[in-house]
Protein backbone atom coordinates (compact mmCIF):
# COMPACT_ATOMS: atom_id res chain seq x y z
CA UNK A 1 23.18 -7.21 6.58
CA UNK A 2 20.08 -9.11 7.84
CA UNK A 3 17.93 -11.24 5.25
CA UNK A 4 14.68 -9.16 4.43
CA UNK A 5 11.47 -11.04 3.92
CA UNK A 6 8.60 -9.06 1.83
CA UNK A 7 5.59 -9.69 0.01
CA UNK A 8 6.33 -11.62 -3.62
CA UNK A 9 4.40 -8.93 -5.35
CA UNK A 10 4.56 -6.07 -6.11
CA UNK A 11 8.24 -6.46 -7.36
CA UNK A 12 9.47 -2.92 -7.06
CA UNK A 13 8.23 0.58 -6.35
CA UNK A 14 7.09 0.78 -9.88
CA UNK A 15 4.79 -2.03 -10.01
CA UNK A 16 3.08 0.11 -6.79
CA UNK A 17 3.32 3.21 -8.86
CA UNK A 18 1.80 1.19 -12.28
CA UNK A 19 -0.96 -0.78 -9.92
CA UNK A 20 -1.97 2.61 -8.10
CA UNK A 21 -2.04 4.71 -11.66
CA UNK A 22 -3.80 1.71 -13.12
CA UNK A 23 -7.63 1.92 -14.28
CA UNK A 24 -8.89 0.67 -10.44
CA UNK A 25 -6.25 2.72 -8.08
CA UNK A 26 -5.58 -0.01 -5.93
CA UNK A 27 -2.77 -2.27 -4.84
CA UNK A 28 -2.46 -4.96 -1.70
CA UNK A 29 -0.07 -6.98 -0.56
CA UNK A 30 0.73 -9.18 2.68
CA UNK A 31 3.45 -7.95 5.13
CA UNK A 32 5.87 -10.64 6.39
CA UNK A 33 3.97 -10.31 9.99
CA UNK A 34 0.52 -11.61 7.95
CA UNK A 35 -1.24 -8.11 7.74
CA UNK A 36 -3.03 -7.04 4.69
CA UNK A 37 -2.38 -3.85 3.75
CA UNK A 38 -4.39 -1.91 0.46
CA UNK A 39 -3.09 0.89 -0.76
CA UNK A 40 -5.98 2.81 -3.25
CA UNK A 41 -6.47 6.04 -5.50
CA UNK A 42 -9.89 8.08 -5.46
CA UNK A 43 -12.01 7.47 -8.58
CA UNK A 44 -12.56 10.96 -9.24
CA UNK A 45 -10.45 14.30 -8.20
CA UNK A 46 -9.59 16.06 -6.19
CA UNK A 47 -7.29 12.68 -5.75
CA UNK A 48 -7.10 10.74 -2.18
CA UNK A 49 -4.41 8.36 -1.53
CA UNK A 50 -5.71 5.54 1.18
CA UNK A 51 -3.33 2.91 3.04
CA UNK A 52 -5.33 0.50 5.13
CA UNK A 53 -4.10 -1.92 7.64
CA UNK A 54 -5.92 -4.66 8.36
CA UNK A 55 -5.77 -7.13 10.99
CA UNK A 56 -4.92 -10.93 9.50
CA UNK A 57 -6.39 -10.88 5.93
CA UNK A 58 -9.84 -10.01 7.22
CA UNK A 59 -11.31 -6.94 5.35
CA UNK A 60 -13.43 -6.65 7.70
CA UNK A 61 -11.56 -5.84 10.92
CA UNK A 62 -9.31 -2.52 10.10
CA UNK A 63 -6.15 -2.06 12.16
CA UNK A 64 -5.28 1.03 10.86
CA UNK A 65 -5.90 3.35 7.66
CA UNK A 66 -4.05 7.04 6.62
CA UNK A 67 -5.45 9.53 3.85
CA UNK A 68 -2.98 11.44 2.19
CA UNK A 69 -4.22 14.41 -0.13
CA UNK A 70 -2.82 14.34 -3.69
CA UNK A 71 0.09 16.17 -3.02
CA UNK A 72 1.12 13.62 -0.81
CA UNK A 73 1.19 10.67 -2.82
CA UNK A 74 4.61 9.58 -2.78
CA UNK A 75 4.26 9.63 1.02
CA UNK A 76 1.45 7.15 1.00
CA UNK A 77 3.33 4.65 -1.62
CA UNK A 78 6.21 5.19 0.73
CA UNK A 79 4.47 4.09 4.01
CA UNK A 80 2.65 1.00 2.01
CA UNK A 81 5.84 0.27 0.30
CA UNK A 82 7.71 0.02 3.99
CA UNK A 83 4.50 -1.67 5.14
CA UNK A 84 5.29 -4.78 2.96
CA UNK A 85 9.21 -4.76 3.39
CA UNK A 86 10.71 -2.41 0.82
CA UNK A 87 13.50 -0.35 2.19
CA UNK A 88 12.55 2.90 1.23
């Protein structure tokens, strides 16, 4: 079994789930490859569950982002989760 290297925060699926049901909706982290990826909740419903990938830390210059309709929430912590080194 290889040595894993992820993000220092969030510290489990949980924190993700707390961050992303918190008062703002949103979690980030840094993958080990550099990448900043935000994970965020809609401020009003119907719910929307974004993952954005961006390029470097630069907020400006998006790699990559998903939507994921409420229903589909545990698929979007998944993919950021993965995103950021959890084995999940």
């Amino acid at each position: 079994m290889g040595l894993t290297i992820r993000a220092q925060w969030p510290h489990s699926i949980e924190d993700i789930e707390k961050s992303l049901d918190g008062i703002w909706g949103l979690v980030g982290a840094t993958s080990a490859g550099g990448d900043l990826y935000r994970l965020e909740r809609s401020l009003s419903e119907p719910y929307v569950f974004t993952v954005t990938e961006y390029n470097g830390v630069d907020e400006a210059d998006i790699k990559s982002k998903q939507t994921f309709e409420a229903v589909k929430r545990s698929e979007a912590i998944a993919l950021f989760a993965r995103a950021i080194g959890f084995d999940v």
